[in-house]
N, C-alpha and C. Protein backbone atom coordinates (compact mmCIF):
# COMPACT_ATOMS: atom_id res chain seq x y z
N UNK A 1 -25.11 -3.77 -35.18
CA UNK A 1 -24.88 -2.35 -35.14
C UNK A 1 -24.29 -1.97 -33.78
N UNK A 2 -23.42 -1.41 -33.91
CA UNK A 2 -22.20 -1.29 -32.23
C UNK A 2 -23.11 0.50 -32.16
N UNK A 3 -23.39 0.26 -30.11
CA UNK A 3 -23.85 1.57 -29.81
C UNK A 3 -23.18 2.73 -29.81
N UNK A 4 -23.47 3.95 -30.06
CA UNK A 4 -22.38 5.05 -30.20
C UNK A 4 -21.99 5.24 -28.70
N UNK A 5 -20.79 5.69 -28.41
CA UNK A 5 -20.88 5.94 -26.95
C UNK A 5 -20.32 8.25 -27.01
N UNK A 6 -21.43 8.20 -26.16
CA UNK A 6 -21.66 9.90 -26.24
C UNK A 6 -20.10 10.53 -25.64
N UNK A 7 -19.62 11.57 -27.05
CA UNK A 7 -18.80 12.09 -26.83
C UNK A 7 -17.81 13.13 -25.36
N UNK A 8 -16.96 12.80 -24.70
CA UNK A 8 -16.69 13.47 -23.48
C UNK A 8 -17.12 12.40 -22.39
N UNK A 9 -18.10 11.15 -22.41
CA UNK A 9 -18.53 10.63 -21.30
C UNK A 9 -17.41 9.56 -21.07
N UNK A 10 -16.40 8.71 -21.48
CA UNK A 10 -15.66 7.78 -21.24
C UNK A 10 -13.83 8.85 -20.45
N UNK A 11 -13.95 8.53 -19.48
CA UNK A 11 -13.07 9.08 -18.05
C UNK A 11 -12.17 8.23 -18.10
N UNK A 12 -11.02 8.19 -17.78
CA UNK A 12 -9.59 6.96 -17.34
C UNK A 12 -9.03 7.80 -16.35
N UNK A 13 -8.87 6.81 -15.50
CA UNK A 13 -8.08 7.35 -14.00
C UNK A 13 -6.75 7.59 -14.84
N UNK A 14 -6.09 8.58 -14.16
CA UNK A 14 -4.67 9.27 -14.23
C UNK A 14 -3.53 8.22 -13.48
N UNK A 15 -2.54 7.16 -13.84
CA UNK A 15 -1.76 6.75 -13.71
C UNK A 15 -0.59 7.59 -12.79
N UNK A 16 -0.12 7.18 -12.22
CA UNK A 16 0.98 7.26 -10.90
C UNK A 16 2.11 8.12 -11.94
N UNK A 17 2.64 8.02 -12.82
CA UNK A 17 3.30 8.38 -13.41
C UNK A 17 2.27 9.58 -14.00
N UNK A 18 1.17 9.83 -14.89
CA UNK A 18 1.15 10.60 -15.35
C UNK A 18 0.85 11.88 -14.44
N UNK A 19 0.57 11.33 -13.33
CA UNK A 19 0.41 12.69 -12.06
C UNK A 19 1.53 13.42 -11.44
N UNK A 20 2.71 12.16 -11.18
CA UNK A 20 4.23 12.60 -11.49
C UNK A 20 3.90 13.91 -12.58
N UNK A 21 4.01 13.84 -13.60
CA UNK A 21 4.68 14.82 -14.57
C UNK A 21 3.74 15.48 -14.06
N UNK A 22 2.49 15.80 -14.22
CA UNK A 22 1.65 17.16 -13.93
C UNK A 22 2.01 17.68 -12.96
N UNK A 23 2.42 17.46 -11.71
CA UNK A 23 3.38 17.98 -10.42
C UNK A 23 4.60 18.64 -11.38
N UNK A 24 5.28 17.96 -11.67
CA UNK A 24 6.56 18.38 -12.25
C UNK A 24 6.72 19.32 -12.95
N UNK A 25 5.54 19.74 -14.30
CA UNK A 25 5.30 21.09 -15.19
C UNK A 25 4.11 21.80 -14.07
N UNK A 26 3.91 21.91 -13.49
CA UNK A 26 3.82 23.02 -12.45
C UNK A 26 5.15 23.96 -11.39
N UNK A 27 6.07 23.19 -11.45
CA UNK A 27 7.28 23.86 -11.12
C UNK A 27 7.62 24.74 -11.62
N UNK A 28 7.27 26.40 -11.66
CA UNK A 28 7.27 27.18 -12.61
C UNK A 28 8.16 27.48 -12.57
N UNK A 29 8.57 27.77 -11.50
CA UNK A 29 10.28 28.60 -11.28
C UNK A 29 11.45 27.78 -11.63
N UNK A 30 11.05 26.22 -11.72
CA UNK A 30 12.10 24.95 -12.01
C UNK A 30 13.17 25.11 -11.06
N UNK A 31 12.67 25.03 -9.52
CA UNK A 31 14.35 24.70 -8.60
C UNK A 31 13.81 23.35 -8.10
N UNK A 32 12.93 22.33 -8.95
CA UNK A 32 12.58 21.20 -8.86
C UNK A 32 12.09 21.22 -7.17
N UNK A 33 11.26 21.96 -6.92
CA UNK A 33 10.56 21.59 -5.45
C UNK A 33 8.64 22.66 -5.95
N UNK A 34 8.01 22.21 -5.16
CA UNK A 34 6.55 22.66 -5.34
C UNK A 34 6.36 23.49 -4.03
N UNK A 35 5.82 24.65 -4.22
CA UNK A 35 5.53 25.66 -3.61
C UNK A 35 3.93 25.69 -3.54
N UNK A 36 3.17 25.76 -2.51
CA UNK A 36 2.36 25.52 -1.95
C UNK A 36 1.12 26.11 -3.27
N UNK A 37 1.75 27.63 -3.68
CA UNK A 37 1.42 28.49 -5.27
C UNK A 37 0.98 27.21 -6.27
N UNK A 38 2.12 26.28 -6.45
CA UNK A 38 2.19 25.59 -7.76
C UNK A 38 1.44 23.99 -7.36
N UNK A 39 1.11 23.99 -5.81
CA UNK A 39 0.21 22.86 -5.66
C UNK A 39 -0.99 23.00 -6.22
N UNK A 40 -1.53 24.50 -5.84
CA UNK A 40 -2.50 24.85 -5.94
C UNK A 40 -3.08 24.67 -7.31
N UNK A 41 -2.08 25.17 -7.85
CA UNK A 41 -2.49 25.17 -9.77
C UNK A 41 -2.23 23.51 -10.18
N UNK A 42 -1.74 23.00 -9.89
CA UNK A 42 -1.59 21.83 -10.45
C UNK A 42 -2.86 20.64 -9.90
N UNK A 43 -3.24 21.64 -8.72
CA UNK A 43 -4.66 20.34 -7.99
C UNK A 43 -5.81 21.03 -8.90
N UNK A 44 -5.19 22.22 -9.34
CA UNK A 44 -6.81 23.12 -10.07
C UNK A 44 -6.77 22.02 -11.59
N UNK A 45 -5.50 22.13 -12.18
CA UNK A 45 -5.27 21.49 -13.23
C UNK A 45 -5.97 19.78 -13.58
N UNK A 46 -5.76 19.98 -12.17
CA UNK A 46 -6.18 17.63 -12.10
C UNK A 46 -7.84 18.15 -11.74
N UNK A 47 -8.58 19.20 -11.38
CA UNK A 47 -9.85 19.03 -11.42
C UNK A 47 -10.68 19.32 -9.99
N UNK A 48 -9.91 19.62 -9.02
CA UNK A 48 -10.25 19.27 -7.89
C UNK A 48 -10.78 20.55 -7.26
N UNK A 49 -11.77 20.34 -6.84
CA UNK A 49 -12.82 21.67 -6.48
C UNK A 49 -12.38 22.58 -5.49
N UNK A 50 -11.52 22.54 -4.58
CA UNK A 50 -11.09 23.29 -4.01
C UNK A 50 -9.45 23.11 -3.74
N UNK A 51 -9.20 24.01 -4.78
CA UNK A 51 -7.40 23.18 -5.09
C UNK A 51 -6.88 23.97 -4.16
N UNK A 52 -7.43 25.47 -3.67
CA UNK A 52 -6.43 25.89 -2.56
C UNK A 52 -6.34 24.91 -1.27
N UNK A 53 -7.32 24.45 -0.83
CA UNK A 53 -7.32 23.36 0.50
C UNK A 53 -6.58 22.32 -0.11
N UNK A 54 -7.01 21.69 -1.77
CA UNK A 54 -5.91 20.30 -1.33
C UNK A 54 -4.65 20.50 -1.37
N UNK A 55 -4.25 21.64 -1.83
CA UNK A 55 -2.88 22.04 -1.94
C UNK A 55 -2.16 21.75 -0.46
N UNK A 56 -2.96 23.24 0.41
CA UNK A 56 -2.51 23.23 1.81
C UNK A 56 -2.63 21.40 2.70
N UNK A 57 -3.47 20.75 2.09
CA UNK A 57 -3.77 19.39 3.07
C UNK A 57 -2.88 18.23 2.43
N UNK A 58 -1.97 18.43 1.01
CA UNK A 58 -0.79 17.32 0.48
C UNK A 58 0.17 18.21 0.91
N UNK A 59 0.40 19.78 1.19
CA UNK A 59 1.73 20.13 1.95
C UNK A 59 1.62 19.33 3.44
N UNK A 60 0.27 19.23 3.79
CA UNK A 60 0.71 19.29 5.29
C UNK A 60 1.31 17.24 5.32
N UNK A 61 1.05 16.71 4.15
CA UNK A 61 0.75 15.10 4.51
C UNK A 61 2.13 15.00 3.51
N UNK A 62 2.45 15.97 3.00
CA UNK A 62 3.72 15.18 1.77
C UNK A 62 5.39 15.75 1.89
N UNK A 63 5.34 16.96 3.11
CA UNK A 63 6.36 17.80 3.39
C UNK A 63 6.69 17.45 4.55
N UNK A 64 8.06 15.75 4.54
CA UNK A 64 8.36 15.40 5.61
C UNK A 64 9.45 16.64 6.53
N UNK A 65 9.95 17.15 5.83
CA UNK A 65 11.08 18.37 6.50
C UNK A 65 10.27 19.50 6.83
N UNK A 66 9.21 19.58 6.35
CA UNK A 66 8.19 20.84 6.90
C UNK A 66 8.71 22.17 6.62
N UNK A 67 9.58 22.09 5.12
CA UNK A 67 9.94 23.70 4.65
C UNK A 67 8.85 24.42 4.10
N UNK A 68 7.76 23.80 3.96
CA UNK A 68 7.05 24.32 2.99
C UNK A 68 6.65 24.13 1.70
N UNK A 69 7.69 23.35 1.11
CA UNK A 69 7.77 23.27 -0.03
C UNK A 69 7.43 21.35 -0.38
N UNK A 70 7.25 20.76 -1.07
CA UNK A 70 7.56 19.40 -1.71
C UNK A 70 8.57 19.08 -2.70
N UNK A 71 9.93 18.16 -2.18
CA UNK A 71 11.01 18.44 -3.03
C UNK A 71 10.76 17.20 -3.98
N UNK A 72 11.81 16.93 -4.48
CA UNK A 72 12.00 15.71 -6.00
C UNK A 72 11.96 14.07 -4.85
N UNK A 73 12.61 14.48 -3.38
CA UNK A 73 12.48 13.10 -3.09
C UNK A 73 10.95 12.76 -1.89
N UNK A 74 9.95 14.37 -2.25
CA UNK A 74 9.07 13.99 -1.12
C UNK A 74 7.72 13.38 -2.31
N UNK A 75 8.41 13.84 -3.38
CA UNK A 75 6.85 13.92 -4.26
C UNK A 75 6.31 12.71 -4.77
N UNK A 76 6.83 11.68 -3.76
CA UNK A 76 6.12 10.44 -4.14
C UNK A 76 5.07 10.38 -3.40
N UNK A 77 5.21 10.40 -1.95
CA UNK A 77 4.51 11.06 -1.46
C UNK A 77 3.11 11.67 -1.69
N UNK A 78 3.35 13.14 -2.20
CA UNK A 78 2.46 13.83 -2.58
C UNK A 78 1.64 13.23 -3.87
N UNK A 79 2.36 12.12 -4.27
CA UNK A 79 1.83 11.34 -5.86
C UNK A 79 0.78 10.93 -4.80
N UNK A 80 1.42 9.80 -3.92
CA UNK A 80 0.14 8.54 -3.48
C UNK A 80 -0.75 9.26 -2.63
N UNK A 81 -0.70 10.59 -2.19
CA UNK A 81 -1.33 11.26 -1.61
C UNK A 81 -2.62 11.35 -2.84
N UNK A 82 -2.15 11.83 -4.06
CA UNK A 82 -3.31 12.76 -5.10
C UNK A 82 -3.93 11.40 -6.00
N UNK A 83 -3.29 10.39 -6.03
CA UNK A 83 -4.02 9.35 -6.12
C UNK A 83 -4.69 8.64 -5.59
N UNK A 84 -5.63 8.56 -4.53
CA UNK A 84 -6.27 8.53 -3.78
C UNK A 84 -7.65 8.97 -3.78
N UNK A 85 -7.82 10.15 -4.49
CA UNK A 85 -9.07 11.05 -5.24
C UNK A 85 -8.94 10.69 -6.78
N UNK A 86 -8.61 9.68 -7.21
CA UNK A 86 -9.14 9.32 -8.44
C UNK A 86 -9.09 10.40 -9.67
N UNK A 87 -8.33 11.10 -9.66
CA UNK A 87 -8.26 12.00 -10.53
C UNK A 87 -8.21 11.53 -11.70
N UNK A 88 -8.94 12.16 -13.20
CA UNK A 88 -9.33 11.35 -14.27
C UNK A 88 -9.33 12.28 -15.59
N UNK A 89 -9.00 12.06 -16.76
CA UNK A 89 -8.86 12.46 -17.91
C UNK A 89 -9.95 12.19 -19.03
């Protein structure tokens, strides 16, 4: 007889790629760069308890030009940054 395993308890870390795209459909405005706004929602989205700070603390570690923003060639970056906290589905 195989044990049931309780519904909601089995977690899988979020893949490098699938954190890519969740960055990416947070681009609301789509001029393909992340605005400090759309970090925020997208760190709320992955789970993370205080998404306004990690927002402000992957701008400050993933925005090599320091516009403010995270563009298409910083957001690898900001990937290996948010992988790091194990974010999980």
């Amino acid at each position: 007889m195989c044990a049931a395993v309780p519904r909601g308890k089995i977690s899988v870390l979020l893949t490098e790629e699938q954190i890519r795209g969740i960055f990416r459909k947070y681009d609301r405005d789509g001029d393909r760069r992340l605005s400090k706004a759309e970090l925020k929602e997208a760190f709320k989205h992955l789970g993370s308890h205080f998404p306004w700070w990690r927002a402000a603390r992957a701008l400050s570690r993933a925005d090599a030009n320091k516009d403010g923003y995270i563009s298409e060639e910083e957001l690898t970056s900001l990937v290996n940054y948010a992988l790091k906290f194990g974010y999980k589905v």
